[in-house]
C-alpha atoms as a PDB file:
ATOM      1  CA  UNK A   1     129.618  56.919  94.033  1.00  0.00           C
ATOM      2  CA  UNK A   2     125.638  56.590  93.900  1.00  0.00           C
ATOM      3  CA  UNK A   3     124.378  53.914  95.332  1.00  0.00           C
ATOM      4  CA  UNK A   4     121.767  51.469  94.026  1.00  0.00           C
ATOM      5  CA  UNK A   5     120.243  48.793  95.809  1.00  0.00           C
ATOM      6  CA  UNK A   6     119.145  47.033  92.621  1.00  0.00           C
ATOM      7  CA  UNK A   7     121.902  45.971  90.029  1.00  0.00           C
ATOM      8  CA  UNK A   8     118.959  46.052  87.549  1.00  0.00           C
ATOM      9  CA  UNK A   9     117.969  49.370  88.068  1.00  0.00           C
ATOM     10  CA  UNK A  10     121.430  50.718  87.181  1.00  0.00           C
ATOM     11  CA  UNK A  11     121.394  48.708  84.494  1.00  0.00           C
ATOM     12  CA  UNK A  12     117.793  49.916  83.311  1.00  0.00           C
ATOM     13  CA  UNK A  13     119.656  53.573  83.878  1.00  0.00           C
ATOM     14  CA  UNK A  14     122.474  52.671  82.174  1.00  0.00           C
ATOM     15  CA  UNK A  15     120.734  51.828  78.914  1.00  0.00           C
ATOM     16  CA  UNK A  16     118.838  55.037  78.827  1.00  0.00           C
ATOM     17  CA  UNK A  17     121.999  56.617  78.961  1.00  0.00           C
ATOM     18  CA  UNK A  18     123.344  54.770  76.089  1.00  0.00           C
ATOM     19  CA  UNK A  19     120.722  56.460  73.690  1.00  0.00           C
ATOM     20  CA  UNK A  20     122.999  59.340  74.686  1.00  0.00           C
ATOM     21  CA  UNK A  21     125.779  57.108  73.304  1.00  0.00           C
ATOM     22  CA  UNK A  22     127.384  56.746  77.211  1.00  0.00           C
ATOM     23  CA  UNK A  23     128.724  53.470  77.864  1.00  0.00           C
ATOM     24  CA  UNK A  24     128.726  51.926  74.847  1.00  0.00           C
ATOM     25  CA  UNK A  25     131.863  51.659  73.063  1.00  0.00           C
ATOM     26  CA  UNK A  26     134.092  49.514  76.013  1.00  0.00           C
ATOM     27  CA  UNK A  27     130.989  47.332  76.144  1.00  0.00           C
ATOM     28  CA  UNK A  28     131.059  46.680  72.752  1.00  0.00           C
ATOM     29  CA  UNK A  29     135.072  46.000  73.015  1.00  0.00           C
ATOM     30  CA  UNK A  30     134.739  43.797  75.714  1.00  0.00           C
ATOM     31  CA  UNK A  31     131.833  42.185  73.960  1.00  0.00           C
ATOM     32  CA  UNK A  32     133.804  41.676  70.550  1.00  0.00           C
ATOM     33  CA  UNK A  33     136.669  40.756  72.434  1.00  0.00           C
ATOM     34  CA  UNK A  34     135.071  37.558  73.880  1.00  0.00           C
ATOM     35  CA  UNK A  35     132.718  36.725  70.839  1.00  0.00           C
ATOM     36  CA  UNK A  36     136.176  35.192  69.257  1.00  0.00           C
ATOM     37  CA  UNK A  37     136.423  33.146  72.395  1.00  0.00           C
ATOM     38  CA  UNK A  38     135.441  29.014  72.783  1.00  0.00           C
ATOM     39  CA  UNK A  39     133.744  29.892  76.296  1.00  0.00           C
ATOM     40  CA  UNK A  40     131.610  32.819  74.390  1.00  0.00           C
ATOM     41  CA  UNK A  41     130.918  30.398  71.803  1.00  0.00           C
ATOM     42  CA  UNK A  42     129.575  27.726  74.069  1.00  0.00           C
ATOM     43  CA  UNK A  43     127.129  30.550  75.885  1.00  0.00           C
ATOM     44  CA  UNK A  44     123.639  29.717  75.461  1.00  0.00           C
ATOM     45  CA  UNK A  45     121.876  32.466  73.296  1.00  0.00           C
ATOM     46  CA  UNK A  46     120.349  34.460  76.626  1.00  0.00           C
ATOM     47  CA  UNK A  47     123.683  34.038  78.936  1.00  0.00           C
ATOM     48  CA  UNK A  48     124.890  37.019  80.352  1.00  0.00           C
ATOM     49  CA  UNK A  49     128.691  37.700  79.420  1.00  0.00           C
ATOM     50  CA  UNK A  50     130.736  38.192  82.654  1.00  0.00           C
ATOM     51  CA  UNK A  51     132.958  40.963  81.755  1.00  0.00           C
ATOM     52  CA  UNK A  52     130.806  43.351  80.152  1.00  0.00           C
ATOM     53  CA  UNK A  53     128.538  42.817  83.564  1.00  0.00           C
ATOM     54  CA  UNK A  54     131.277  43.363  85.439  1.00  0.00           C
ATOM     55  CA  UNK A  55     131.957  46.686  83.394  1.00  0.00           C
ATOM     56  CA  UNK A  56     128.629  48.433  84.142  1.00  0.00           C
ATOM     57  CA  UNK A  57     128.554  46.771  88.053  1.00  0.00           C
ATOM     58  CA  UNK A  58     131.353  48.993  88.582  1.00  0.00           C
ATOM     59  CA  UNK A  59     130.462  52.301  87.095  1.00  0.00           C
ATOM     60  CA  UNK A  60     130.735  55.281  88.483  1.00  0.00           C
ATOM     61  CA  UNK A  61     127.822  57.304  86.714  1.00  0.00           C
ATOM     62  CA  UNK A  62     128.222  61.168  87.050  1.00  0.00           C
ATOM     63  CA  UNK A  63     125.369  63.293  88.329  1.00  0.00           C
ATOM     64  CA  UNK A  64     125.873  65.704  85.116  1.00  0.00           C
ATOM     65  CA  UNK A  65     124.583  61.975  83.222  1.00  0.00           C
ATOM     66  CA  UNK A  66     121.613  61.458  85.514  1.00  0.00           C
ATOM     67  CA  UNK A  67     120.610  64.859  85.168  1.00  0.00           C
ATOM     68  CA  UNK A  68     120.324  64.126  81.397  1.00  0.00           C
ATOM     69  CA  UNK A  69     117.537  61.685  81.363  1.00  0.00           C
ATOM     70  CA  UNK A  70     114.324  62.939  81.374  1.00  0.00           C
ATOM     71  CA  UNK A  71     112.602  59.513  80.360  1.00  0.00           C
ATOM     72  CA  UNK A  72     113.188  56.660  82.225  1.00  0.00           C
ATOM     73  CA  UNK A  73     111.887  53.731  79.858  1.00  0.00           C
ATOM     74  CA  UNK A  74     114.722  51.319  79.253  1.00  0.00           C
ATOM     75  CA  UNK A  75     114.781  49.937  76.074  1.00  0.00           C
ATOM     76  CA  UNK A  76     117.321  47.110  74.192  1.00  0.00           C
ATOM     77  CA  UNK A  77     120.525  49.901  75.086  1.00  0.00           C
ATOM     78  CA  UNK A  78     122.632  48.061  77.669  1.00  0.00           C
ATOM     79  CA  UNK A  79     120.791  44.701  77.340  1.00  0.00           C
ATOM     80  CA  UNK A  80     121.929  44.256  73.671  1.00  0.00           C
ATOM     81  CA  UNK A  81     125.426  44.419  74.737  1.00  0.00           C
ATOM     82  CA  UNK A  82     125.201  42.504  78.342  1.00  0.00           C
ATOM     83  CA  UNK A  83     123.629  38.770  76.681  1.00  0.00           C
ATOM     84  CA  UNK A  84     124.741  37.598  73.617  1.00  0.00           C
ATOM     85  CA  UNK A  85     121.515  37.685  72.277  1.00  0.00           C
ATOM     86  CA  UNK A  86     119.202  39.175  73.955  1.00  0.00           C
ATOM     87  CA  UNK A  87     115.529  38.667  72.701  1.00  0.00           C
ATOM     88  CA  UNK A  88     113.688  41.588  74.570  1.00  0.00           C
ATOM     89  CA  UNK A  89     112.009  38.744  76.579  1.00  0.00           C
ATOM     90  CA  UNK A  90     112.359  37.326  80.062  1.00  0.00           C
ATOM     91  CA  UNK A  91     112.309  38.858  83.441  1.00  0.00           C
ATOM     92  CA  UNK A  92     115.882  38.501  84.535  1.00  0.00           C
ATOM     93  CA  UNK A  93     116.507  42.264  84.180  1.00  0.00           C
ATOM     94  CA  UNK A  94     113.453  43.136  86.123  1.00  0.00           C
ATOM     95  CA  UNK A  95     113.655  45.850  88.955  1.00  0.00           C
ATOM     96  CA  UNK A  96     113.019  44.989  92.007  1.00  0.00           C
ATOM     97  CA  UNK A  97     113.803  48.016  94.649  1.00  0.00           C
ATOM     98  CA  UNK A  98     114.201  51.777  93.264  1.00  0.00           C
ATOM     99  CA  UNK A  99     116.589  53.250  95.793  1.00  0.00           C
ATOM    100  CA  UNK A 100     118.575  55.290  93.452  1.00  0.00           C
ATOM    101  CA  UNK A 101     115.832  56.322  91.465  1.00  0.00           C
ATOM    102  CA  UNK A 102     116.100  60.044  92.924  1.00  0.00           C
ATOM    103  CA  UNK A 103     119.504  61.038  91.546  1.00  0.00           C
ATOM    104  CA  UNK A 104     117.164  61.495  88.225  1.00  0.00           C
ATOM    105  CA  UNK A 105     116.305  64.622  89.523  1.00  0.00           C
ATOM    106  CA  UNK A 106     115.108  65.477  86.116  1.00  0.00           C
ATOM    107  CA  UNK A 107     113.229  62.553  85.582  1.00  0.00           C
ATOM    108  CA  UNK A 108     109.325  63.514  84.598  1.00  0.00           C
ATOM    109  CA  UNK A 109     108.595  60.070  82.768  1.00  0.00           C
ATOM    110  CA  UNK A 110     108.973  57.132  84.882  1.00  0.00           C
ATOM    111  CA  UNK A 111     108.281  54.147  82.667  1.00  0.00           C
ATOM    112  CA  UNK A 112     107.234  51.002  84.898  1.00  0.00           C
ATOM    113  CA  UNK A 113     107.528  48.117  82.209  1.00  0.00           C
ATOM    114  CA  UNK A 114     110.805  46.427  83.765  1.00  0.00           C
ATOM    115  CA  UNK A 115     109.428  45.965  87.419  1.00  0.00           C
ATOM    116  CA  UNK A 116     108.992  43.185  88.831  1.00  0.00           C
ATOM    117  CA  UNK A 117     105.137  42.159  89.913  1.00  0.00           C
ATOM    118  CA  UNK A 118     107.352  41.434  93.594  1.00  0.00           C
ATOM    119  CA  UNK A 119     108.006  44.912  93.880  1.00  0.00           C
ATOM    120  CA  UNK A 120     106.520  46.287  97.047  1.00  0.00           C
ATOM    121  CA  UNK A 121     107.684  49.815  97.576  1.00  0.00           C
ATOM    122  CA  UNK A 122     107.791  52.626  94.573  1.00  0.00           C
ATOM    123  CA  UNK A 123     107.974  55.176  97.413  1.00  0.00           C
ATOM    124  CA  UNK A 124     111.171  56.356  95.728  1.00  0.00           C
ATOM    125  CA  UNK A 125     109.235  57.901  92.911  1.00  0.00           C
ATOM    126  CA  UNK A 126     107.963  60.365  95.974  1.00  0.00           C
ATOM    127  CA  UNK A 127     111.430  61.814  95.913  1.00  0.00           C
ATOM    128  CA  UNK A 128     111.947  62.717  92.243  1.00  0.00           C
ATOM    129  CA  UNK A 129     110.773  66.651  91.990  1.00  0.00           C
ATOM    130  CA  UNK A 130     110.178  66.851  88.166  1.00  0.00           C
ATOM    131  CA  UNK A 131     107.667  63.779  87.817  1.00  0.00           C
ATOM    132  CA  UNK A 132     104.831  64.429  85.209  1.00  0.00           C
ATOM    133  CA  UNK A 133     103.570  61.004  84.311  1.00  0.00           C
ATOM    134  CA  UNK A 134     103.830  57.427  85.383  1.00  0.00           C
ATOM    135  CA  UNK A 135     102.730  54.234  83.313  1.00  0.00           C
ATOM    136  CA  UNK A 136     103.185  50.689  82.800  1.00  0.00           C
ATOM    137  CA  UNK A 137     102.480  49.784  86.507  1.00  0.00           C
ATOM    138  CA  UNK A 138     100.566  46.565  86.105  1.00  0.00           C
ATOM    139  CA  UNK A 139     100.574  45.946  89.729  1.00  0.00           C
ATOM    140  CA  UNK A 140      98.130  48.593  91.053  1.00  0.00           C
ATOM    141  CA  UNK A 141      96.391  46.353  92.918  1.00  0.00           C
ATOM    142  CA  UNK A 142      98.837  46.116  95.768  1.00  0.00           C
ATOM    143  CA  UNK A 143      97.630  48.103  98.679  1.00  0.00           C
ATOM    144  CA  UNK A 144     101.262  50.100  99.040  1.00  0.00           C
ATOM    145  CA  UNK A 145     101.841  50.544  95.585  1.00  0.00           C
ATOM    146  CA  UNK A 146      98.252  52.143  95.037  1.00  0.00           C
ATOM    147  CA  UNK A 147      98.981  54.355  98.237  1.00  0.00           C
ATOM    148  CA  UNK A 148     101.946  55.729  96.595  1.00  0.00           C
ATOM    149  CA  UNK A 149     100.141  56.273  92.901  1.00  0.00           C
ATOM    150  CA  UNK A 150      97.438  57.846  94.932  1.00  0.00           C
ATOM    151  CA  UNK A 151     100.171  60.265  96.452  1.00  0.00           C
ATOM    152  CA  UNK A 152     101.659  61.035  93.221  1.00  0.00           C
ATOM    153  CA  UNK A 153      98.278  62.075  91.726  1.00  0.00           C
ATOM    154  CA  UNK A 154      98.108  64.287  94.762  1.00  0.00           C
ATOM    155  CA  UNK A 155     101.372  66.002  93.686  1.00  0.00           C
ATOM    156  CA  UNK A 156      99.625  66.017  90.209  1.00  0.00           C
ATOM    157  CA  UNK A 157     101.362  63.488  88.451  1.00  0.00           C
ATOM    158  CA  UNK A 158      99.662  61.933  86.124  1.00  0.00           C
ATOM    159  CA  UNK A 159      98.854  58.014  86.248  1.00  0.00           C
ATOM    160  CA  UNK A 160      98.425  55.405  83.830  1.00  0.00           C
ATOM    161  CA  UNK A 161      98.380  51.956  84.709  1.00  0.00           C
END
């Protein structure tokens, strides 16, 4: 089982897998199963739903999947299906640590929109052979996380904050 230190970052994994189509039909059963539900009905709009939470917590995810993705940029995939209605909005999904990052070993787009401005260490990204280009880190400013960006431009990826 991989490990990853961050529930979110699974979860940001975990809906770039789904526009593979992994993962998505029990979530959507276990979703429709407890939409006909009084709890489910007294949810507020951006409540996360228990079991489908549960579901991806507890995956497994094979290395032949995380050698698939080639882009990490997590978009509505997994989040659609974890709230009952999830706006795109709202931090509570944000990354905080990236230890487990390096099983994408085929990773060459690293996509920095969902972490969080606490993050202090994207040393991780050091590890992942196949990285081309990173963006969407808004936090360049911080003296550890500029080290690292500096290191990856050494190893000639490219950069864009």
């Amino acid at each position: 089982m991989k490990d990853f230190d961050d529930i979110h970052l699974k979860l940001g994994i975990i809906s770039c897998l789904t526009d593979f189509g992994y993962y998505i039909d029990e979530a959507e059963k276990l979703k429709h199963r407890k939409s006909y539900s009084r709890e489910y009905q007294e949810l507020s709009y951006s409540s996360m739903l228990p079991e489908v939470f549960a579901y991806y917590r507890d995956l497994d995810i094979p290395q032949e999947f995380l050698d698939k993705i080639l882009v990490f940029s997590p978009g509505a995939g997994c989040y659609n299906l974890l709230v009952k209605e999830w706006d795109g909005e709202g931090d509570e999904f944000e990354i905080v640590n990236l230890n487990g990052i390096q099983y994408l070993r085929n990773m060459i787009e690293f996509d920095g929109q969902m972490l969080s401005e606490t993050m202090a260490d994207i040393s991780k990204l050091l590890e992942c052979p196949n990285l081309k280009r990173v963006y969407n880190i808004h936090f360049a400013d911080n003296k550890e996380i500029a080290e690292v960006l500096c290191q990856l431009k050494t190893k000639g990826v490219e950069v864009i904050l």
